[in-house]
N, C-alpha and C. Protein backbone atom coordinates (compact mmCIF):
# COMPACT_ATOMS: atom_id res chain seq x y z
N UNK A 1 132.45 139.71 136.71
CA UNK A 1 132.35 141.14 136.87
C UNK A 1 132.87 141.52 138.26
N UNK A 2 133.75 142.63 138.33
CA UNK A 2 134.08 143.19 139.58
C UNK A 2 133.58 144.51 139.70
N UNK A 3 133.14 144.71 141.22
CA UNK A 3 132.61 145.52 141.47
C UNK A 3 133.13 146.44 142.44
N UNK A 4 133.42 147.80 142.09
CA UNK A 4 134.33 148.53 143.39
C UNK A 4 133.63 148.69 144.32
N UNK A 5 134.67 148.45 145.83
CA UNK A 5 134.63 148.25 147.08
C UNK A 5 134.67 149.98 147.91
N UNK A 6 133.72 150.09 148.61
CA UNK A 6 133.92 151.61 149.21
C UNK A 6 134.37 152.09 149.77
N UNK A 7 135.01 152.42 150.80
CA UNK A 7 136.23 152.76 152.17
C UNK A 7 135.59 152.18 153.00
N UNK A 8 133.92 152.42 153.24
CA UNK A 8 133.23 151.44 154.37
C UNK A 8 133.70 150.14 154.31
N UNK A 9 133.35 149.49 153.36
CA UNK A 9 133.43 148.25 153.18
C UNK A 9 134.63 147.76 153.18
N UNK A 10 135.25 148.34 153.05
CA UNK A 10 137.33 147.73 153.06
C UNK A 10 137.77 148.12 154.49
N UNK A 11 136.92 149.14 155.05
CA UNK A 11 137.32 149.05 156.69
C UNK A 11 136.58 147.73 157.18
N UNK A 12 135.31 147.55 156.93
CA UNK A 12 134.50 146.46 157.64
C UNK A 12 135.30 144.98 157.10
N UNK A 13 135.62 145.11 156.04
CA UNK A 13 136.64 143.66 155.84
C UNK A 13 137.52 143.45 157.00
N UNK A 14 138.32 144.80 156.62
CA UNK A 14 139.49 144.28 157.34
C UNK A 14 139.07 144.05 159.16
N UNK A 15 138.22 144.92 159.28
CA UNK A 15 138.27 144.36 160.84
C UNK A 15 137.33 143.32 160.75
N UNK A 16 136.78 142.78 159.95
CA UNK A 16 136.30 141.35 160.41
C UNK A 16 137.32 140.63 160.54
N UNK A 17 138.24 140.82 159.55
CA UNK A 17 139.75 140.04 159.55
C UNK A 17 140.56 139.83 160.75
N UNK A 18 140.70 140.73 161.19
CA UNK A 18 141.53 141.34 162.35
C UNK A 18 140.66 141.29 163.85
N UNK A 19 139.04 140.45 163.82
CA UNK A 19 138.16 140.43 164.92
C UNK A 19 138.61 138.87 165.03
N UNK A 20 138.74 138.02 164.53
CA UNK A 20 139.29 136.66 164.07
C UNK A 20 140.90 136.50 165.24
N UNK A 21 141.64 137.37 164.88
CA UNK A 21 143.03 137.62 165.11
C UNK A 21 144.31 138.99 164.71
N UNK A 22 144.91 139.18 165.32
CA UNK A 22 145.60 139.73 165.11
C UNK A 22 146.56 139.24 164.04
N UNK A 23 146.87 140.55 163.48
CA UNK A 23 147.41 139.65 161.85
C UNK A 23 148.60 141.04 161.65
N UNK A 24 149.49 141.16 160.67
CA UNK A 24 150.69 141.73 160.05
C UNK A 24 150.33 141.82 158.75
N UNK A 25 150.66 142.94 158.19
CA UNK A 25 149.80 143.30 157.36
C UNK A 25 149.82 142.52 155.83
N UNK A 26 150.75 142.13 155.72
CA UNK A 26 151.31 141.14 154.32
C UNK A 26 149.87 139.74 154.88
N UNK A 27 150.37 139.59 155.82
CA UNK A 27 149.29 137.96 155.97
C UNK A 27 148.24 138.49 156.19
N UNK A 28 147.66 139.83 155.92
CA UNK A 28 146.22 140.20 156.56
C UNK A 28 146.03 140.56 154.64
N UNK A 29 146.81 140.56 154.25
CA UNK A 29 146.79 141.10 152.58
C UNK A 29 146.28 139.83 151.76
N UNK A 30 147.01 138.91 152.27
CA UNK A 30 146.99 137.49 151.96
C UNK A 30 145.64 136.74 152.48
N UNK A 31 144.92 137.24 153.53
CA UNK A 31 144.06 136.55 154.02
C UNK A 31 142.95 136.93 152.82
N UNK A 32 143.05 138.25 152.71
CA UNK A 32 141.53 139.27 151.74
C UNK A 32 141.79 138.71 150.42
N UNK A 33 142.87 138.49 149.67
CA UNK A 33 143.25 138.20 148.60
C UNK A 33 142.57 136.67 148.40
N UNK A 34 142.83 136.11 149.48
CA UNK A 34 141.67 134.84 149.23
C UNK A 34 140.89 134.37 148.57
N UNK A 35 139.48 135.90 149.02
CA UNK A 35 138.49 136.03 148.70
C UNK A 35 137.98 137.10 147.36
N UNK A 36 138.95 138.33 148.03
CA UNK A 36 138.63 139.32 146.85
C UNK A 36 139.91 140.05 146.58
N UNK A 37 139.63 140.38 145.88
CA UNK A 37 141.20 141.45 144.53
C UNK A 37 141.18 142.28 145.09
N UNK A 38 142.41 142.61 146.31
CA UNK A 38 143.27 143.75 146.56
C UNK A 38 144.40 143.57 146.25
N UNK A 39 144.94 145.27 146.26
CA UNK A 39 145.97 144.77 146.65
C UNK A 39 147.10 145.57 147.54
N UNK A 40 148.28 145.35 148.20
CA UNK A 40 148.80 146.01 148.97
C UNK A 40 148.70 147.25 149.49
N UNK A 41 148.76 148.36 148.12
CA UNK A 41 149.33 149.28 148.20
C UNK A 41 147.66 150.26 148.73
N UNK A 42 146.78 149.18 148.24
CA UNK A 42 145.02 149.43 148.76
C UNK A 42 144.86 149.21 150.18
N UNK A 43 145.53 148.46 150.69
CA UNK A 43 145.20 148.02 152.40
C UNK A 43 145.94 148.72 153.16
N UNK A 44 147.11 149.27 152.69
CA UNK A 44 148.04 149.48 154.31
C UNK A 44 147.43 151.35 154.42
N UNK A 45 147.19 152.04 153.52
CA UNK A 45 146.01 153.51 153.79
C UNK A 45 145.01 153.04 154.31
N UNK A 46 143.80 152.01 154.26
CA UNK A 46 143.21 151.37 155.23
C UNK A 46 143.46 151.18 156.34
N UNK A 47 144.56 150.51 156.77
CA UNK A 47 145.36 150.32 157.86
C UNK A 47 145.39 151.82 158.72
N UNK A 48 146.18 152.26 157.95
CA UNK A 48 146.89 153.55 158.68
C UNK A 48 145.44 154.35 159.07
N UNK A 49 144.63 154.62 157.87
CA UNK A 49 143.32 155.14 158.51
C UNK A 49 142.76 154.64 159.84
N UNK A 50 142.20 153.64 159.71
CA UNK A 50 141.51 152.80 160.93
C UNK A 50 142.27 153.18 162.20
N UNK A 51 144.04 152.93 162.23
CA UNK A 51 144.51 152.96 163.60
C UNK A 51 144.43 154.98 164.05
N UNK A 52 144.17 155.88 162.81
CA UNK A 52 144.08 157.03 162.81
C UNK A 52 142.80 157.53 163.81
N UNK A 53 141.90 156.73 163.44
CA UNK A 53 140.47 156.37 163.98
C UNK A 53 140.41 156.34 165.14
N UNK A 54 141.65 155.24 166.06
CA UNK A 54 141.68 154.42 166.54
C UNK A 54 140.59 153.21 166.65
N UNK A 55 140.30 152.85 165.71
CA UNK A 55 140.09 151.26 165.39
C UNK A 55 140.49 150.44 165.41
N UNK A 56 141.77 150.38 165.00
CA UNK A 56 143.11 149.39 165.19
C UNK A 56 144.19 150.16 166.64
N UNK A 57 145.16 149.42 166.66
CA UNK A 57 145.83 149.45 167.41
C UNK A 57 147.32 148.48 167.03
N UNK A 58 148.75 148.97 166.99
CA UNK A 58 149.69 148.37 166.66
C UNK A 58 150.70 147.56 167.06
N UNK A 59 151.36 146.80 167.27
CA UNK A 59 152.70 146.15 167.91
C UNK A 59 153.42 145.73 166.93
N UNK A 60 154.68 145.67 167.36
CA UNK A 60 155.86 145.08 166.82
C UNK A 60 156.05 143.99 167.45
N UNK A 61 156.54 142.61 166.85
CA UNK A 61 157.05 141.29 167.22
C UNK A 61 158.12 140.88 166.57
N UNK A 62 159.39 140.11 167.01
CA UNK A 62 159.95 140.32 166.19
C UNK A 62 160.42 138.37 165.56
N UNK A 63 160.98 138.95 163.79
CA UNK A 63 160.49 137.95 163.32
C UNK A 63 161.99 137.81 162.28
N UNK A 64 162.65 136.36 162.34
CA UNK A 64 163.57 136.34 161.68
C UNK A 64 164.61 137.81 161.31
N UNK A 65 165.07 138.13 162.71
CA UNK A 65 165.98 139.29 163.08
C UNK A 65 165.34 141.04 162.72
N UNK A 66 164.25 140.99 162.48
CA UNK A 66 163.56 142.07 162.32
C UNK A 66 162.14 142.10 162.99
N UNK A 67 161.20 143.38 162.56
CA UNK A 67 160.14 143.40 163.24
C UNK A 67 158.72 143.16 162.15
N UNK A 68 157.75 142.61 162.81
CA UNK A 68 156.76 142.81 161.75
C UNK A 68 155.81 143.65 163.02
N UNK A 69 155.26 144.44 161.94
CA UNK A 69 153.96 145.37 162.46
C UNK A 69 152.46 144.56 162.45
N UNK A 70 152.12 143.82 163.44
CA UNK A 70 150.76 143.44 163.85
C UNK A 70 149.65 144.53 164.36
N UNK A 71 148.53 144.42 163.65
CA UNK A 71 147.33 145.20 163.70
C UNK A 71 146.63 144.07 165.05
N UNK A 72 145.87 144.87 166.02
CA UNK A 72 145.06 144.64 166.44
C UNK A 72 143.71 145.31 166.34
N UNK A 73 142.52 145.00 166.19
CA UNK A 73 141.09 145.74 166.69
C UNK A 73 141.02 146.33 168.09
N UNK A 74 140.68 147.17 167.76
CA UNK A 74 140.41 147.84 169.51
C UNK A 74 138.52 148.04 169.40
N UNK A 75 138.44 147.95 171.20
CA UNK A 75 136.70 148.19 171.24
C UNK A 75 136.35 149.67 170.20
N UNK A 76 136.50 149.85 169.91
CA UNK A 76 136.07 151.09 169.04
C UNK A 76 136.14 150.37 167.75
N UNK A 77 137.24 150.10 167.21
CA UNK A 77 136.95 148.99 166.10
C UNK A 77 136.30 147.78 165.83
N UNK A 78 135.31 147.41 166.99
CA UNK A 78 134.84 146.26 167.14
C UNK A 78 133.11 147.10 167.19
N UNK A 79 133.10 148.20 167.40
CA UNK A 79 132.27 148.51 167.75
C UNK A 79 131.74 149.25 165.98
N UNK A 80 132.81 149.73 165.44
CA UNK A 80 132.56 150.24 163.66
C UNK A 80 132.58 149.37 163.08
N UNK A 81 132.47 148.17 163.47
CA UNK A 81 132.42 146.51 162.35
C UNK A 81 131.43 146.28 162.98
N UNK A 82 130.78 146.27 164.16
CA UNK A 82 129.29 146.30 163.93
C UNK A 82 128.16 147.14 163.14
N UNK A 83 128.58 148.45 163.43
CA UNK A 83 128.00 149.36 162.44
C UNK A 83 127.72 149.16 160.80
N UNK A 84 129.25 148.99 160.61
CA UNK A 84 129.56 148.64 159.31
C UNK A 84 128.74 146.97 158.70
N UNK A 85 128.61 146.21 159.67
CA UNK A 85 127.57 144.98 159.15
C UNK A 85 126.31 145.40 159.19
N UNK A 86 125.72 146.18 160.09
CA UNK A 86 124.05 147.02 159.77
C UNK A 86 123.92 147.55 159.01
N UNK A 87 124.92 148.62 158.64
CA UNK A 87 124.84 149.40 157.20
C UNK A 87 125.11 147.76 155.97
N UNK A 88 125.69 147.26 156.06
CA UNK A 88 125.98 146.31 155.11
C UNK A 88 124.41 145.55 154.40
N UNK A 89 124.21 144.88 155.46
CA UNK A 89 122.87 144.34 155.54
C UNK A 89 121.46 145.15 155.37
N UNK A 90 121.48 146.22 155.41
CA UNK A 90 120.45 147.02 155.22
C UNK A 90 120.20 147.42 153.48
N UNK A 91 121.72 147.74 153.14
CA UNK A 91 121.81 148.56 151.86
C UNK A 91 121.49 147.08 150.54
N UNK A 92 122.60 145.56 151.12
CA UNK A 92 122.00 144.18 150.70
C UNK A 92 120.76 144.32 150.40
N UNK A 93 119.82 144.31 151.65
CA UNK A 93 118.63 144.23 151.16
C UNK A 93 118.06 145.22 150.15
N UNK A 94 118.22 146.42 150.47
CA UNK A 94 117.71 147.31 149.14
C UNK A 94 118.09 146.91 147.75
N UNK A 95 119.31 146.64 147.78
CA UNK A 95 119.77 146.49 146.40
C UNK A 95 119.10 144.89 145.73
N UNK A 96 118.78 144.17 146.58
CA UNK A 96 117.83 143.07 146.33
C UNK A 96 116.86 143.35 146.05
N UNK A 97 116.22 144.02 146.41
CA UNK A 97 114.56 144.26 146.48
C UNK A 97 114.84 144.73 144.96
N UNK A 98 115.63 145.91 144.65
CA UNK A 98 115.96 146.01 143.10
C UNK A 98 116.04 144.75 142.25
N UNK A 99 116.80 143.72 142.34
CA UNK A 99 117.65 142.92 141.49
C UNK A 99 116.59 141.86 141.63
N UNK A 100 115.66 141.74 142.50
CA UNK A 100 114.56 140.79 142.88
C UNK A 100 113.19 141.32 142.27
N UNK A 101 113.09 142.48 142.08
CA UNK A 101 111.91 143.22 141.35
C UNK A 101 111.96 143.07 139.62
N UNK A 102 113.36 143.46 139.41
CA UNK A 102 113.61 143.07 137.87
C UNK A 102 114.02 142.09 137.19
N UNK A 103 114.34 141.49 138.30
CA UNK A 103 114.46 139.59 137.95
C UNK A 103 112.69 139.37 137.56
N UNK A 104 111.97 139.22 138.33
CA UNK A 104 110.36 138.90 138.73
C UNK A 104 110.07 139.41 137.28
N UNK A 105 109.99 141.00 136.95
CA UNK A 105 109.31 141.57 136.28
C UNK A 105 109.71 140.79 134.83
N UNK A 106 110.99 140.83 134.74
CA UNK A 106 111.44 140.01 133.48
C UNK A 106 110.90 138.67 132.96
N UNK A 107 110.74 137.71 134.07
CA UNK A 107 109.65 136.67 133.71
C UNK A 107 108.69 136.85 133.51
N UNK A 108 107.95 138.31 134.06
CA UNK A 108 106.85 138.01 133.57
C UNK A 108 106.28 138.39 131.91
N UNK A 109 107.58 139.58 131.91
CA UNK A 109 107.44 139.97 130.87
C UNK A 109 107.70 138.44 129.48
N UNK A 110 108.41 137.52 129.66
CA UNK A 110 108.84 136.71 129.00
C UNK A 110 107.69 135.61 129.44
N UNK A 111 107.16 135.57 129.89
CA UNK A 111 105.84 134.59 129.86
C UNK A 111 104.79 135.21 129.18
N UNK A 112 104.47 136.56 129.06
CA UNK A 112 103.70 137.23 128.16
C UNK A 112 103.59 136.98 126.82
């Protein structure tokens, strides 16, 4: 089962991603894809948001006669990926306390 991802949570990815290292956005596409189902055309409006924010921050390097666009985190973006893990961890737990209440209740009901 997949479960949709919120704008919070796809900002807090990516700058965990990007707290790691500075990355270009194809290998920062490639890094998330790893783990979970994005895809391109989902990350680089992420992108563009965040550095809108200023969360990120941009450079050019250049790479087999052209340029690639590297994302960096800036303290402001380091500082909304903390946020974004408190909110993370807080809402976790609620939604446990759910999924842990009706797990429980179900055994008991089935031991009845």
């Amino acid at each position: 089962m997949s479960m949709p991802l919120s704008a919070e949570l796809l900002d807090g990815i990516v700058l965990a991603v990007l707290q790691q290292s500075d990355a270009y956005g194809y290998a920062l596409t490639q890094q998330i894809q790893a783990v979970i189902s994005i895809s391109p055309s989902t990350l680089y409006p992420v992108l563009r948001r965040l550095k809108a924010q200023g969360a990120l921050t941009t450079y050019d390097q250049p790479y087999e006669g052209r340029n690639r666009r590297y994302y960096r985190i800036t303290p402001a973006g380091s500082k909304l990926l903390q946020e974004t893990e408190t909110n993370w961890q807080t809402f976790k737990q609620q939604i446990e306390h759910f999924l842990t209440d009706a797990g429980n209740q179900a055994k008991k009901e089935d031991q009845s």
